[in-house]
PDB file of N, CA and C in Angstrom:
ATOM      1  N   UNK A   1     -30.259 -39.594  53.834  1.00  0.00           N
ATOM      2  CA  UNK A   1     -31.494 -39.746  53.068  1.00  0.00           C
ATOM      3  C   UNK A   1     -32.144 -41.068  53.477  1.00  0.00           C
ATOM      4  N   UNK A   2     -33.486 -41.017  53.766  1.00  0.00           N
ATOM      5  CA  UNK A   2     -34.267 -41.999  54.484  1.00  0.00           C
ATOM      6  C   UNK A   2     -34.673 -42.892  52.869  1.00  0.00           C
ATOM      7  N   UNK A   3     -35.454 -44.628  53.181  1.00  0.00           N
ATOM      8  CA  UNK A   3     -35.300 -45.107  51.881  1.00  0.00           C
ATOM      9  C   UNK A   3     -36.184 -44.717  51.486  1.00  0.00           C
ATOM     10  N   UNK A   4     -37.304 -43.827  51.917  1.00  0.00           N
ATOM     11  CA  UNK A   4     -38.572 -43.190  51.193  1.00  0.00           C
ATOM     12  C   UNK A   4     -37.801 -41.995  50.094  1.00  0.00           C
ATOM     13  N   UNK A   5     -37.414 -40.996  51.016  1.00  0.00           N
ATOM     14  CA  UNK A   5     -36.799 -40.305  50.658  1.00  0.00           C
ATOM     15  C   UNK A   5     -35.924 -41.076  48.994  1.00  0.00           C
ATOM     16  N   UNK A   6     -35.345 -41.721  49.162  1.00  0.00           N
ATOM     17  CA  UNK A   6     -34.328 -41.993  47.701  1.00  0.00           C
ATOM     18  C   UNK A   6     -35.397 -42.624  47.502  1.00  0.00           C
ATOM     19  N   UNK A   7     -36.306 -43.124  47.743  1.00  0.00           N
ATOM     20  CA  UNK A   7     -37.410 -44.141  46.720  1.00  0.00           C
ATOM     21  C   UNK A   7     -38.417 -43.329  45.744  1.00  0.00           C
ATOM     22  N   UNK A   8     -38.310 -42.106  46.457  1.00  0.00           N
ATOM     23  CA  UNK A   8     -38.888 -40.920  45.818  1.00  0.00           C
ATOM     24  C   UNK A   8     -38.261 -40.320  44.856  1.00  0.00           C
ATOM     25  N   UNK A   9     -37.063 -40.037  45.234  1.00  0.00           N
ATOM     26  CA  UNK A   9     -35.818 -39.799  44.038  1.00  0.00           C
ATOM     27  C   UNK A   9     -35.917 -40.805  43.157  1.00  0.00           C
ATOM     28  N   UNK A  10     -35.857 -41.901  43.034  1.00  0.00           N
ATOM     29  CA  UNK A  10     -35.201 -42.060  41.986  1.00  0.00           C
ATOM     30  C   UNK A  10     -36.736 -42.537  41.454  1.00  0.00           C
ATOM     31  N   UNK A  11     -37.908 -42.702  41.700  1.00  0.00           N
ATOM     32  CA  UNK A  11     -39.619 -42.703  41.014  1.00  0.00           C
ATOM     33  C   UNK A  11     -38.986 -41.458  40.014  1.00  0.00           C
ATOM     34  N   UNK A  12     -39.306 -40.152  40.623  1.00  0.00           N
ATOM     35  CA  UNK A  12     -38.759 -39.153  39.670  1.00  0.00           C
ATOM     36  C   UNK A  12     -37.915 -39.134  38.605  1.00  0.00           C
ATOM     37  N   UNK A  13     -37.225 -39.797  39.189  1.00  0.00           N
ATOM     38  CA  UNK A  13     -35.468 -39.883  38.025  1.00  0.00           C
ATOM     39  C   UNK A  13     -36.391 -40.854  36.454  1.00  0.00           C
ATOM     40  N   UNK A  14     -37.130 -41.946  37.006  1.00  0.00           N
ATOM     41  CA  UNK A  14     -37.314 -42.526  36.403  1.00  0.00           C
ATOM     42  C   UNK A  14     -38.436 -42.014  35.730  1.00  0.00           C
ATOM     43  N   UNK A  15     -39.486 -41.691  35.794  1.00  0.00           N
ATOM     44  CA  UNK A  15     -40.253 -40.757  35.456  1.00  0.00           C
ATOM     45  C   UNK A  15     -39.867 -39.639  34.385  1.00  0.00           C
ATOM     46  N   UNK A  16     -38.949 -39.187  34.912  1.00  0.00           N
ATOM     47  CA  UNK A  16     -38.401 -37.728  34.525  1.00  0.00           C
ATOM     48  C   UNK A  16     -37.805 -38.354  32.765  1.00  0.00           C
ATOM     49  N   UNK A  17     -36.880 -39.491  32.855  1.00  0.00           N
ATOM     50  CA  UNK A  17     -36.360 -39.930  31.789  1.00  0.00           C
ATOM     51  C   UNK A  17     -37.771 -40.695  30.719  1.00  0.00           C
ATOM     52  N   UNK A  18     -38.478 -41.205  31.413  1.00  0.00           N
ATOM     53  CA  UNK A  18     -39.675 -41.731  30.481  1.00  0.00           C
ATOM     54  C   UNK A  18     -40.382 -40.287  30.114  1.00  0.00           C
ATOM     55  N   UNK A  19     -40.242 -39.221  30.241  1.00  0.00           N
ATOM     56  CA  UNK A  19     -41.326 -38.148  29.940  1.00  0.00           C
ATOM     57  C   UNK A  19     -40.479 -37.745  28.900  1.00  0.00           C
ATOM     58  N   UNK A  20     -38.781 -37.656  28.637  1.00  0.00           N
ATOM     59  CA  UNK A  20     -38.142 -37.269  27.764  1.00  0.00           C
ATOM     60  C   UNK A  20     -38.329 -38.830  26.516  1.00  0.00           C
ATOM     61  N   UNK A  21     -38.622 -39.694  26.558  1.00  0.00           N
ATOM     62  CA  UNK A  21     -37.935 -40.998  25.799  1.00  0.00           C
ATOM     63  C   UNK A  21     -39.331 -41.830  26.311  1.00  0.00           C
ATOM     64  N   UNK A  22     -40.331 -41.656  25.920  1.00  0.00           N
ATOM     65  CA  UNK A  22     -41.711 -42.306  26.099  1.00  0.00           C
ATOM     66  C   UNK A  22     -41.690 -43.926  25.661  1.00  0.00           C
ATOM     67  N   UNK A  23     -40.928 -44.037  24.709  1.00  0.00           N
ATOM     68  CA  UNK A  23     -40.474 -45.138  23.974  1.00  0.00           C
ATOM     69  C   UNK A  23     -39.521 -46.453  24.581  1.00  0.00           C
ATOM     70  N   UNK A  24     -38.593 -45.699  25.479  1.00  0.00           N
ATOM     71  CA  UNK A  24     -37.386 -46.289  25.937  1.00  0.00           C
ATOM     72  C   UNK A  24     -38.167 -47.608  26.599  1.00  0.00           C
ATOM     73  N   UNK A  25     -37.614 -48.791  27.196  1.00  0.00           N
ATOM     74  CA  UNK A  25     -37.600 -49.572  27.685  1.00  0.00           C
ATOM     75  C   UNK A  25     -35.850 -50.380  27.982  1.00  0.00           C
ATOM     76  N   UNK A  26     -35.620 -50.649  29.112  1.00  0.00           N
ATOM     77  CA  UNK A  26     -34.434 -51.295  29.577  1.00  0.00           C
ATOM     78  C   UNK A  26     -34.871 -52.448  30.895  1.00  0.00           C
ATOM     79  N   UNK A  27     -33.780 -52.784  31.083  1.00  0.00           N
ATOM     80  CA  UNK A  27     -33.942 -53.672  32.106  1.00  0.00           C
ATOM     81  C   UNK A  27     -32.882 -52.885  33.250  1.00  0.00           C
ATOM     82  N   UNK A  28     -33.473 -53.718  34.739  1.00  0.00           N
ATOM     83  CA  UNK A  28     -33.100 -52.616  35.730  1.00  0.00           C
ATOM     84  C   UNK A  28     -31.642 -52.370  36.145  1.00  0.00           C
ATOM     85  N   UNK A  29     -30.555 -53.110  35.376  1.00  0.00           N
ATOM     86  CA  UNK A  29     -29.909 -52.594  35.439  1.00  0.00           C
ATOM     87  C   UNK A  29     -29.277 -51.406  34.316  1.00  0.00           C
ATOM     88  N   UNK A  30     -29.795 -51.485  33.236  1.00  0.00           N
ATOM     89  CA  UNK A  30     -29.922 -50.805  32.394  1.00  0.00           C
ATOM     90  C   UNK A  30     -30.166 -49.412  33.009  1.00  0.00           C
ATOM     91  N   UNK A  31     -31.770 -49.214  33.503  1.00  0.00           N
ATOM     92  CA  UNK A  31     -32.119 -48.376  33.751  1.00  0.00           C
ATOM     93  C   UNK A  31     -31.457 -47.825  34.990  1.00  0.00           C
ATOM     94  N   UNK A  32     -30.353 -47.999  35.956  1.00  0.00           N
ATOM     95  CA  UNK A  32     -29.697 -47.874  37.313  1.00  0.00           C
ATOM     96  C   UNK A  32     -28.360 -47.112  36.240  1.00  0.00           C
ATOM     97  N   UNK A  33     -27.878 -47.758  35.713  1.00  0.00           N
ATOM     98  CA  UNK A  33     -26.878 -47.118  34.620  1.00  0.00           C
ATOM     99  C   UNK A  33     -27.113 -46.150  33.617  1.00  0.00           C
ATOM    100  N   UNK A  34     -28.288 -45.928  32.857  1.00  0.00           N
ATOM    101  CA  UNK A  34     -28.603 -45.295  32.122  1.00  0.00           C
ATOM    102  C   UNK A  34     -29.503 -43.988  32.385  1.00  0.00           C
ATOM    103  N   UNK A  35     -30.190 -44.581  33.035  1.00  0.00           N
ATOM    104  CA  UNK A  35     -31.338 -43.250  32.918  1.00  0.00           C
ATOM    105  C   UNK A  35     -31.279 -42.537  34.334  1.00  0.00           C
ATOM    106  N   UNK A  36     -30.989 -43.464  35.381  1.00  0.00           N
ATOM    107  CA  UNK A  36     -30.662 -42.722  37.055  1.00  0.00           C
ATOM    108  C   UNK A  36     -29.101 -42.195  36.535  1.00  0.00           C
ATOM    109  N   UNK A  37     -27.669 -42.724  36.121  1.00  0.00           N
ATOM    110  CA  UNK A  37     -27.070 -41.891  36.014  1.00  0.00           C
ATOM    111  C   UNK A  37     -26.904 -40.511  35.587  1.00  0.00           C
ATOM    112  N   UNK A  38     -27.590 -40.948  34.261  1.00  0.00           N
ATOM    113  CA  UNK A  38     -28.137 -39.391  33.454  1.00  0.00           C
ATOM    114  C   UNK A  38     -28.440 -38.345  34.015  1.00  0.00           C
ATOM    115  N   UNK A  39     -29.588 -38.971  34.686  1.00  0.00           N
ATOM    116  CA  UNK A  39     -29.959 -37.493  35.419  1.00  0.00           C
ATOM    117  C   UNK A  39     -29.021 -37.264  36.358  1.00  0.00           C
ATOM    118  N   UNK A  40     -28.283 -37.926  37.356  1.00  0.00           N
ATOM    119  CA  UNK A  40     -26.943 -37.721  38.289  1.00  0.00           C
ATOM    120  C   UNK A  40     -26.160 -36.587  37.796  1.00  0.00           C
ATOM    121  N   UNK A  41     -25.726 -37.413  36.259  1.00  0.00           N
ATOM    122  CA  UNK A  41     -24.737 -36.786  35.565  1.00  0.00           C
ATOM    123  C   UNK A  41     -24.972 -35.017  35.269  1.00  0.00           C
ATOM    124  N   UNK A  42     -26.506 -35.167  34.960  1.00  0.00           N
ATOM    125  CA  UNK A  42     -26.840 -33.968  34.838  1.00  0.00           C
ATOM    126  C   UNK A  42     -26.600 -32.770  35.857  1.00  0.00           C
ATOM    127  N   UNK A  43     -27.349 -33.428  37.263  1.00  0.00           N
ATOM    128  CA  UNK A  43     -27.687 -32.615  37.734  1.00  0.00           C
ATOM    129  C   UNK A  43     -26.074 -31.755  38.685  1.00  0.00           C
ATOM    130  N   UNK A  44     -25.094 -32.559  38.830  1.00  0.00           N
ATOM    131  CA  UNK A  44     -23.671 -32.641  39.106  1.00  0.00           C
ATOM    132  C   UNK A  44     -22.841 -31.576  38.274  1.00  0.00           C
ATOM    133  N   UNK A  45     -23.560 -31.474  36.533  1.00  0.00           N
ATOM    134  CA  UNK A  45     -22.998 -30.695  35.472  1.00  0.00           C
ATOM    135  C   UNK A  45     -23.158 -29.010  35.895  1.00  0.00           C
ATOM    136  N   UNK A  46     -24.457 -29.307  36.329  1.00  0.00           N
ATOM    137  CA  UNK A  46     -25.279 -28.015  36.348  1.00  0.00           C
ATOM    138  C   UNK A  46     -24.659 -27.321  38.458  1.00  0.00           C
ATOM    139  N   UNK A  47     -24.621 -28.532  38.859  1.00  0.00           N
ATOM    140  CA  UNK A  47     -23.230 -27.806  40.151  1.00  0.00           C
ATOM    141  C   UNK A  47     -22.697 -27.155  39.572  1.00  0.00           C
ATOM    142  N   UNK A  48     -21.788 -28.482  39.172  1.00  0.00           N
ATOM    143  CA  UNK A  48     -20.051 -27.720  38.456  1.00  0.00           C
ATOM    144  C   UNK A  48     -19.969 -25.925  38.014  1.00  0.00           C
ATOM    145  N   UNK A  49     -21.127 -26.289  36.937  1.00  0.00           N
ATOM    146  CA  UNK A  49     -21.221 -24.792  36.152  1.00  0.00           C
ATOM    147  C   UNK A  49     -21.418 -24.052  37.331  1.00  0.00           C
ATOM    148  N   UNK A  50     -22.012 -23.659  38.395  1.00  0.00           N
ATOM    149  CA  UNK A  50     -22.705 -22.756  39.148  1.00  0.00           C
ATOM    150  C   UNK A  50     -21.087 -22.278  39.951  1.00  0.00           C
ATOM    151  N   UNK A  51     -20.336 -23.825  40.401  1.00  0.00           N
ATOM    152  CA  UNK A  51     -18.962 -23.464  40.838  1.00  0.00           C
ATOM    153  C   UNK A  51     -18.079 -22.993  40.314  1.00  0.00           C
ATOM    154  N   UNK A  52     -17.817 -23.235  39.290  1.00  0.00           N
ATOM    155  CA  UNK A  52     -16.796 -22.772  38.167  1.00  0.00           C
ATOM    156  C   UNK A  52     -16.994 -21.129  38.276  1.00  0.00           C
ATOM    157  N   UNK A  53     -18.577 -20.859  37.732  1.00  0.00           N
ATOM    158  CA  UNK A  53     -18.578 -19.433  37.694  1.00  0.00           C
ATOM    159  C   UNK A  53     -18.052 -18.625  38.369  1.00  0.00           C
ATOM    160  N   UNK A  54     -18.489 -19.123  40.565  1.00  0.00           N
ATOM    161  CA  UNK A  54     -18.409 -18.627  40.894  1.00  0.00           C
ATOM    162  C   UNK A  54     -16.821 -18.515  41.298  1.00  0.00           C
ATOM    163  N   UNK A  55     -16.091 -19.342  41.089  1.00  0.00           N
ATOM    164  CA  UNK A  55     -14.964 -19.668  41.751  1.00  0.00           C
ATOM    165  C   UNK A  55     -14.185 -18.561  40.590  1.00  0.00           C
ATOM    166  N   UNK A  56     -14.195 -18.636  39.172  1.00  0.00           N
ATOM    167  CA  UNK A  56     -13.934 -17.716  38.033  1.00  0.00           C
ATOM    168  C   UNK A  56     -14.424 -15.984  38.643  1.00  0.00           C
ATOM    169  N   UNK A  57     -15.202 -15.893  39.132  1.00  0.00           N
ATOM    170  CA  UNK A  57     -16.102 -14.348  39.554  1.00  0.00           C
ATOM    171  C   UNK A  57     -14.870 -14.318  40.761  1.00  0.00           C
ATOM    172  N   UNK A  58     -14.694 -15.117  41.617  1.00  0.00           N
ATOM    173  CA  UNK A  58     -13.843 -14.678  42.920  1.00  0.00           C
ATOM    174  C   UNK A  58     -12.029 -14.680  42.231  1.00  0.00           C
ATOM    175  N   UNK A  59     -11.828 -14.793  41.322  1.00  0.00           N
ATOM    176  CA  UNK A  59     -10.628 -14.542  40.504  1.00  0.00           C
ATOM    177  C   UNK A  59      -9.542 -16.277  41.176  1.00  0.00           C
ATOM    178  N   UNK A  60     -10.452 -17.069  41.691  1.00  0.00           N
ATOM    179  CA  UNK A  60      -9.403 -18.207  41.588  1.00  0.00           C
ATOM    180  C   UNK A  60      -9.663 -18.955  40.645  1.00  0.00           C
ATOM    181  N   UNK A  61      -9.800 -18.683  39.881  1.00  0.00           N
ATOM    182  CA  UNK A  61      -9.756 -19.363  38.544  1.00  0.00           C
ATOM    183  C   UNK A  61     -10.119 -18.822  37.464  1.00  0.00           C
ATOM    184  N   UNK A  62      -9.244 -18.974  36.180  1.00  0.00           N
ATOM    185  CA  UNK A  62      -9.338 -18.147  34.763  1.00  0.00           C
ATOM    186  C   UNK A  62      -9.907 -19.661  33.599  1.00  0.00           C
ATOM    187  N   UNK A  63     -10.535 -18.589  32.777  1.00  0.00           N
ATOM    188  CA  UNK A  63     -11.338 -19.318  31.906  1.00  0.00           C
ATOM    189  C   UNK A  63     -10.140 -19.620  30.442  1.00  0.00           C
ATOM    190  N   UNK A  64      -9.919 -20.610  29.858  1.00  0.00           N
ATOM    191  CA  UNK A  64      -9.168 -20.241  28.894  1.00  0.00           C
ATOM    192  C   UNK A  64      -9.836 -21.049  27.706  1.00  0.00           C
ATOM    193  N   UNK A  65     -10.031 -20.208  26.787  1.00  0.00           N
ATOM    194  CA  UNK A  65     -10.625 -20.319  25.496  1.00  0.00           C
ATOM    195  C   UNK A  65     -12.412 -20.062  26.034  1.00  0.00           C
ATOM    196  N   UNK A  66     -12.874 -20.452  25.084  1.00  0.00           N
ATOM    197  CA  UNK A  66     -14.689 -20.137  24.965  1.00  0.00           C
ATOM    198  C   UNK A  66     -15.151 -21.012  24.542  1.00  0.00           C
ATOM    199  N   UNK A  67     -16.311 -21.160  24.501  1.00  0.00           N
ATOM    200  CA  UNK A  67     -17.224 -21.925  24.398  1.00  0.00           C
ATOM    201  C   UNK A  67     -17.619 -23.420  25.044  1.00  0.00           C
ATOM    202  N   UNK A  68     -18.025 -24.354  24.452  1.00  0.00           N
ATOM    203  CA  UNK A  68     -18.256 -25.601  25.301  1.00  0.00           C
ATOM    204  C   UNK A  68     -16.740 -26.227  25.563  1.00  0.00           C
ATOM    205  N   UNK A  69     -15.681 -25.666  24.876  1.00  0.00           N
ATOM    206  CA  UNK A  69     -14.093 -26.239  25.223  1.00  0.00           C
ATOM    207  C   UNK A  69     -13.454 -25.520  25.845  1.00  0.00           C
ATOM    208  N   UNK A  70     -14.237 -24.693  26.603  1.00  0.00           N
ATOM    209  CA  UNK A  70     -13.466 -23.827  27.911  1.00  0.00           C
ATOM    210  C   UNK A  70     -13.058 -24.704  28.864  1.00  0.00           C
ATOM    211  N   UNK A  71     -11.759 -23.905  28.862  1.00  0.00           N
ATOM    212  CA  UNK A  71     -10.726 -24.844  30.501  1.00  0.00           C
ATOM    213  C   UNK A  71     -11.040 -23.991  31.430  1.00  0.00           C
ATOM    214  N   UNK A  72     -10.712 -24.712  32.319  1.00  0.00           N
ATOM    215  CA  UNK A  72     -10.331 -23.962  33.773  1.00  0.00           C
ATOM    216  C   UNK A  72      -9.213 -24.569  34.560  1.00  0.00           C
ATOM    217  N   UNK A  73      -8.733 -23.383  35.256  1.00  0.00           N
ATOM    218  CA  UNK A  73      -7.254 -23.540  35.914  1.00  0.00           C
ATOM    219  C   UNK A  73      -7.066 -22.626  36.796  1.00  0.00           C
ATOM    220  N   UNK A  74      -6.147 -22.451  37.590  1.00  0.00           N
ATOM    221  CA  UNK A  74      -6.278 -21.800  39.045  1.00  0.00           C
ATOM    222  C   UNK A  74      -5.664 -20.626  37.653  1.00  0.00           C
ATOM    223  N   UNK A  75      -5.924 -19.445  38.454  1.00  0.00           N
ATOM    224  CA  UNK A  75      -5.769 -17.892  38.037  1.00  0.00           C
ATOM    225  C   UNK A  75      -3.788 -17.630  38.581  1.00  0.00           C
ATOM    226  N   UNK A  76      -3.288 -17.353  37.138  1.00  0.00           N
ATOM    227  CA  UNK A  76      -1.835 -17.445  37.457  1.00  0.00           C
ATOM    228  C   UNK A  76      -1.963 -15.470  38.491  1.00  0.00           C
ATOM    229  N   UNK A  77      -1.551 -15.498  39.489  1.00  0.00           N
ATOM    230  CA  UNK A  77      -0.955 -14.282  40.028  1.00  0.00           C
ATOM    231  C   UNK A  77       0.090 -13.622  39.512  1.00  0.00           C
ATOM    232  N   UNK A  78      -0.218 -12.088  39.229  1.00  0.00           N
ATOM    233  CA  UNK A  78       1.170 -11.507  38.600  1.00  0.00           C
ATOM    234  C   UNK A  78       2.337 -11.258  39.671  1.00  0.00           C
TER     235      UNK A  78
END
């Protein structure tokens, strides 16, 4: 990634968090920790989920229990 490129990212990131929290104000390291992680954190969550599924759909991995306290673990073979 070129520094335009991430300079663009993270305008957005920052952006993106002031459009949710109009109010917020931090200082820049604040905002490098807080509001660029966030969205990191987010967007990493929303991987995960897409992998999990699919890795759960290809039977290497079983879901155990439901809801937001679902585990995952490799799929025991009978």
């Amino acid at each position: 990634m070129t520094d335009t490129e991430r300079d663009v990212h993270l305008e957005e990131a920052i952006l993106a968090y002031l459009s949710e929290h109009p109010d917020a104000m931090e200082t820049r390291e604040g905002i490098a920790e807080w509001w660029i992680m966030r969205r990191v954190v987010r967007a990493e969550v929303e991987a995960i989920t897409r992998v999990l599924q699919a890795l759960t759909e290809r039977g290497v991995l079983e879901e155990v229990g439901a809801g937001p306290q679902c585990r995952y673990r490799l799929k025991k073979q009978p």
